[in-house]
Protein backbone atom coordinates (compact mmCIF):
# COMPACT_ATOMS: atom_id res chain seq x y z
CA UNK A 1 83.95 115.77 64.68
CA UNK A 2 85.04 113.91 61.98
CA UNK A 3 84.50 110.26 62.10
CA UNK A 4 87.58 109.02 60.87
CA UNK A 5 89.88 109.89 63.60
CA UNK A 6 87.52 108.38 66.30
CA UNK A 7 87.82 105.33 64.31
CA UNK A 8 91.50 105.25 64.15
CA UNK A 9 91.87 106.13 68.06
CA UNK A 10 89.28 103.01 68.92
CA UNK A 11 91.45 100.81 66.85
CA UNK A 12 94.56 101.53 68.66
CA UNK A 13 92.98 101.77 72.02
CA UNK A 14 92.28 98.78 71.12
CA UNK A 15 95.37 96.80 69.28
CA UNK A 16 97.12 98.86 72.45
CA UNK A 17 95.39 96.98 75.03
CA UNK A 18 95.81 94.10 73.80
CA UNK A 19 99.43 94.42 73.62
CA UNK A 20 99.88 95.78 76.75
CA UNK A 21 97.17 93.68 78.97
CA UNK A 22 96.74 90.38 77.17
CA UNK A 23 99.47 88.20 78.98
CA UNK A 24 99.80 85.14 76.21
CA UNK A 25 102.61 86.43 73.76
CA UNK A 26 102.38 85.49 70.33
CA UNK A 27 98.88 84.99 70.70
CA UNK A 28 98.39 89.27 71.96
CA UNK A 29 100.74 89.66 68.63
CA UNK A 30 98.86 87.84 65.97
CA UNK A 31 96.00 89.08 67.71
CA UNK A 32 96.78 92.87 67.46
CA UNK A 33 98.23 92.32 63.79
CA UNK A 34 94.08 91.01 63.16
CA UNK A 35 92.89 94.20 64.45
CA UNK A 36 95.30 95.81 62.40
CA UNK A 37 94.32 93.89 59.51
CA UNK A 38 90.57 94.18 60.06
CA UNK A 39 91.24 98.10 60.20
CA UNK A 40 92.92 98.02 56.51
CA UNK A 41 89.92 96.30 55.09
CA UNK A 42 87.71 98.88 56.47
CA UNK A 43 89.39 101.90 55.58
CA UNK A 44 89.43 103.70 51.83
CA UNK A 45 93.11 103.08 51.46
CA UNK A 46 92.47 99.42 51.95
CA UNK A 47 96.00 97.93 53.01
CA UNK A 48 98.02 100.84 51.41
CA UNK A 49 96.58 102.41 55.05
CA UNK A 50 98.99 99.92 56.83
CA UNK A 51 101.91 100.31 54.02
CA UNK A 52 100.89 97.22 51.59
CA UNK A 53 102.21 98.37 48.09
CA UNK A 54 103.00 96.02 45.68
CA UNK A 55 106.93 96.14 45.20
CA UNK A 56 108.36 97.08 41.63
CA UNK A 57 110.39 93.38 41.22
CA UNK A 58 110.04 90.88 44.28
CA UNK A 59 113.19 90.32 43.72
CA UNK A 60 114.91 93.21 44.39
CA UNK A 61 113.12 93.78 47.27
CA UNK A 62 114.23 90.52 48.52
CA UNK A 63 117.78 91.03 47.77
CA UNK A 64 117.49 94.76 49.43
CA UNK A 65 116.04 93.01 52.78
CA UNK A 66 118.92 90.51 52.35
CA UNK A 67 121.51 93.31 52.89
CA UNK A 68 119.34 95.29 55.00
CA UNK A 69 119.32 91.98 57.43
CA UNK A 70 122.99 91.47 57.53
CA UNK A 71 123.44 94.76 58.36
CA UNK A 72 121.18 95.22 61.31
CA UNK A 73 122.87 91.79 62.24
CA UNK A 74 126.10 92.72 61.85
CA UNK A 75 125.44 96.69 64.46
CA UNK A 76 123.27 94.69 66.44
CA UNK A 77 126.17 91.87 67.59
CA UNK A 78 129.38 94.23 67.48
CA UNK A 79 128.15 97.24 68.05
CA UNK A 80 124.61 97.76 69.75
CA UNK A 81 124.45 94.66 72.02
CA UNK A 82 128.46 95.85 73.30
CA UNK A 83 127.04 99.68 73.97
CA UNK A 84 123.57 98.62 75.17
CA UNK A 85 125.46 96.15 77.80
CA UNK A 86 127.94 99.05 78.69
CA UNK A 87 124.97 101.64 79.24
CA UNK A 88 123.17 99.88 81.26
CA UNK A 89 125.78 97.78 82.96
CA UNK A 90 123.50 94.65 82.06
CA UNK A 91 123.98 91.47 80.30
CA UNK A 92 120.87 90.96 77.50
CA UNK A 93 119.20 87.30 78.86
CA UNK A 94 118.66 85.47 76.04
CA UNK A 95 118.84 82.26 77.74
CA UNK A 96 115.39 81.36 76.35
CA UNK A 97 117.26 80.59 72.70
CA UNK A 98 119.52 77.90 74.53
CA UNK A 99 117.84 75.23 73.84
CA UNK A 100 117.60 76.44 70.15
CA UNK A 101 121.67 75.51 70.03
CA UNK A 102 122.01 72.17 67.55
CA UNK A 103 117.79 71.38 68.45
CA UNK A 104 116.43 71.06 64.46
CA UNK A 105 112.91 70.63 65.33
CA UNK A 106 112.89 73.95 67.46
CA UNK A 107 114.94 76.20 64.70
CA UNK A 108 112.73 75.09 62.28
CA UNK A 109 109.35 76.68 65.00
CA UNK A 110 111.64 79.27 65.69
CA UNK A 111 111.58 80.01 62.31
CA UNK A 112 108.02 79.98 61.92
CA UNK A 113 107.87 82.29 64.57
CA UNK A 114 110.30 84.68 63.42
CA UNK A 115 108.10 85.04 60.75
CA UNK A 116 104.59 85.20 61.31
CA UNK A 117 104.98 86.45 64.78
CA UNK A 118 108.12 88.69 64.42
CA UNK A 119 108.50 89.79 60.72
CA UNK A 120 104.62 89.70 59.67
CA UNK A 121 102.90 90.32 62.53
CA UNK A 122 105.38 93.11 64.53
CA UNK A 123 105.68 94.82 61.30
CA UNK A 124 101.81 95.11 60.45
CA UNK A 125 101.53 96.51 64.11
CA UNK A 126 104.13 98.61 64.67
CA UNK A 127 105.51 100.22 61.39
CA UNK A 128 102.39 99.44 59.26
CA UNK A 129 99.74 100.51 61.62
CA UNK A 130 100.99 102.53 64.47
CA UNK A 131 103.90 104.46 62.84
CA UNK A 132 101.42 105.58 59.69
CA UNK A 133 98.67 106.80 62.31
CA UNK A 134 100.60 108.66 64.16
CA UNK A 135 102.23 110.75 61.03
CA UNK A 136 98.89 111.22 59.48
CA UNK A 137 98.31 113.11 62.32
CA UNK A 138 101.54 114.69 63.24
CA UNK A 139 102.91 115.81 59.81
CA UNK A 140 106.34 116.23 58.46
CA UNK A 141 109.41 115.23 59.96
CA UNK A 142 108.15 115.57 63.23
CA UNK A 143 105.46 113.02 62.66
CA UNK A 144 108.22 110.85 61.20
CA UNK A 145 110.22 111.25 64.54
CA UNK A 146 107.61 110.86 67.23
CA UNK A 147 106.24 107.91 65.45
CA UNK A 148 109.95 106.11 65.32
CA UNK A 149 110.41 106.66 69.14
CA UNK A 150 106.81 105.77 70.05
CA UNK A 151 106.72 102.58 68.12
CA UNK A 152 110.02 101.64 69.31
CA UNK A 153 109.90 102.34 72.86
CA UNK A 154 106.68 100.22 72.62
CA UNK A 155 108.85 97.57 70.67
CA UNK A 156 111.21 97.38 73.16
CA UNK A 157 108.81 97.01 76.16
CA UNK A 158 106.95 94.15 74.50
CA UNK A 159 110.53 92.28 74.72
CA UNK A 160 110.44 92.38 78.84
CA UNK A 161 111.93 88.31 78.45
CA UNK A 162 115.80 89.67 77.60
CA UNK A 163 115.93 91.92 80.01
CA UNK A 164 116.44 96.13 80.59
CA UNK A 165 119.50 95.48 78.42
CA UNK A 166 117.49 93.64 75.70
CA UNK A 167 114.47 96.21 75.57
CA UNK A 168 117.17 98.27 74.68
CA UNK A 169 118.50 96.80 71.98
CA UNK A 170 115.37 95.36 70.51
CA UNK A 171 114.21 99.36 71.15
CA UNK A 172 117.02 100.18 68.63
CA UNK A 173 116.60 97.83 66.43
CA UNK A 174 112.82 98.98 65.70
CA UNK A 175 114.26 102.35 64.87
CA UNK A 176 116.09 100.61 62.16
CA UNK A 177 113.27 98.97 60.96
CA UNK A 178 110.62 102.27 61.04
CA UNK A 179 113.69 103.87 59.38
CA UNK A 180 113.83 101.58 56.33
CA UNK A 181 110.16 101.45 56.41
CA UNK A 182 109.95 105.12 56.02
CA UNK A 183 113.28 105.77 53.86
CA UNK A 184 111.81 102.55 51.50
CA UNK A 185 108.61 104.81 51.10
CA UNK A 186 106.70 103.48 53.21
CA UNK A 187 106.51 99.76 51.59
CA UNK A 188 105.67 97.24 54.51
CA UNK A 189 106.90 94.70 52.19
CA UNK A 190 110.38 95.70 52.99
CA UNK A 191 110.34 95.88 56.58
CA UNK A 192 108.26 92.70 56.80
CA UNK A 193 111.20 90.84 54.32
CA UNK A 194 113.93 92.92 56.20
CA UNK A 195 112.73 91.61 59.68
CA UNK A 196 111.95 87.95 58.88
CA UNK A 197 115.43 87.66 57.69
CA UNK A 198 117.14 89.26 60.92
CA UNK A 199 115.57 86.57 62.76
CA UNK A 200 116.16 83.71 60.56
CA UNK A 201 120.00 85.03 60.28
CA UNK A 202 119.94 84.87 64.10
CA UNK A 203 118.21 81.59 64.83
CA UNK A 204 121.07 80.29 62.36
CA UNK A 205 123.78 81.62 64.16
CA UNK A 206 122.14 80.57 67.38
CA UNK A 207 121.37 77.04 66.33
CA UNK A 208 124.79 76.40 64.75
CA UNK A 209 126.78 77.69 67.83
CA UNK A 210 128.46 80.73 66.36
CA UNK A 211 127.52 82.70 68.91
CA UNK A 212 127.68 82.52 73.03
CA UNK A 213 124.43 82.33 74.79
């Protein structure tokens, strides 16, 4: 047998385990974004195994996650959280951002967290390491499919807090995200970019009151 794919199953056993059993939850994040790490320095791909390639202008790729954000923003509050509430007859809880509302010190942790648990971390686990392991192994587009349901089924789950409603949507919005992250070639750069700025669009709106929590 060879001894790559043993290698890549113990590494998700274990950055799956963690995930699902460790009960502390940014720490089980950064944690399983380590072992994800850890695996890119190992392997012969280096972190081009986990989608790190360098972008052609920084820029651009910023401005690209810019739009990206507004737009997963923009479904996500008039269209996805209104069908997500409908299907399931459920309100999402997101009553742990209250205290976010007009609190400067907290938006600004928030914001830390949005980015090195959310955008960096998520998006090494999920999209970087989980979605490109399970189309090496499942080619074509039915690789590309399984992995964007696995990896956001399992991105859903992890977000238990907001409730059935909110797995949901957080479930869809990782299908966005594996989308652009496959449609963008597979550069983690973008997804990373793309996600950091969904959340620090959000915390905005949250902490300046434009939106009802």
């Amino acid at each position: 047998m060879k001894r790559q794919p043993i290698i890549d199953l113990l590494f998700t056993a274990g950055i799956l385990s963690v995930m699902l059993f460790l009960s502390t939850p940014f720490v089980k994040v950064i944690l399983a974004a380590l072992i994800s790490i850890i695996y890119a320095i190992t392997n012969k791909d280096r972190f081009k195994s986990i989608g790190f390639n360098k972008p052609g202008s920084w820029m651009l790729a910023l401005l690209q996650s810019l739009l990206l954000a507004c737009v997963i923003v923009a479904l996500t509050f008039f269209i996805i959280t209104p069908l997500v509430e409908y299907l399931t007859d459920n309100s999402i809880d997101a009553s742990l951002f209250k205290p976010l509302q007009g609190n400067l010190d907290l938006f600004l942790n928030y914001l830390a967290i949005g980015w090195i648990v959310g955008g960096i971390s998520e998006e090494i686990i999920f999209r970087g390491f989980l979605l490109n392991r399970i189309t090496t192994y499942i080619p074509n587009e039915t690789g590309v499919v399984y992995a964007i349901v696995i990896t956001s089924t399992l991105f859903g789950f992890m977000h238990g807090y907001q409730g059935i409603a909110g797995q949901l949507q957080t479930g869809i919005i990782g299908a966005l995200l594996a989308t652009i992250y496959y449609v963008s070639g597979k550069r983690l750069t973008i997804a990373i970019l793309t996600h950091g700025l969904v959340n620090t669009i959000s915390f905005s709106l949250i902490y300046f009151k434009a939106v009802e929590i």
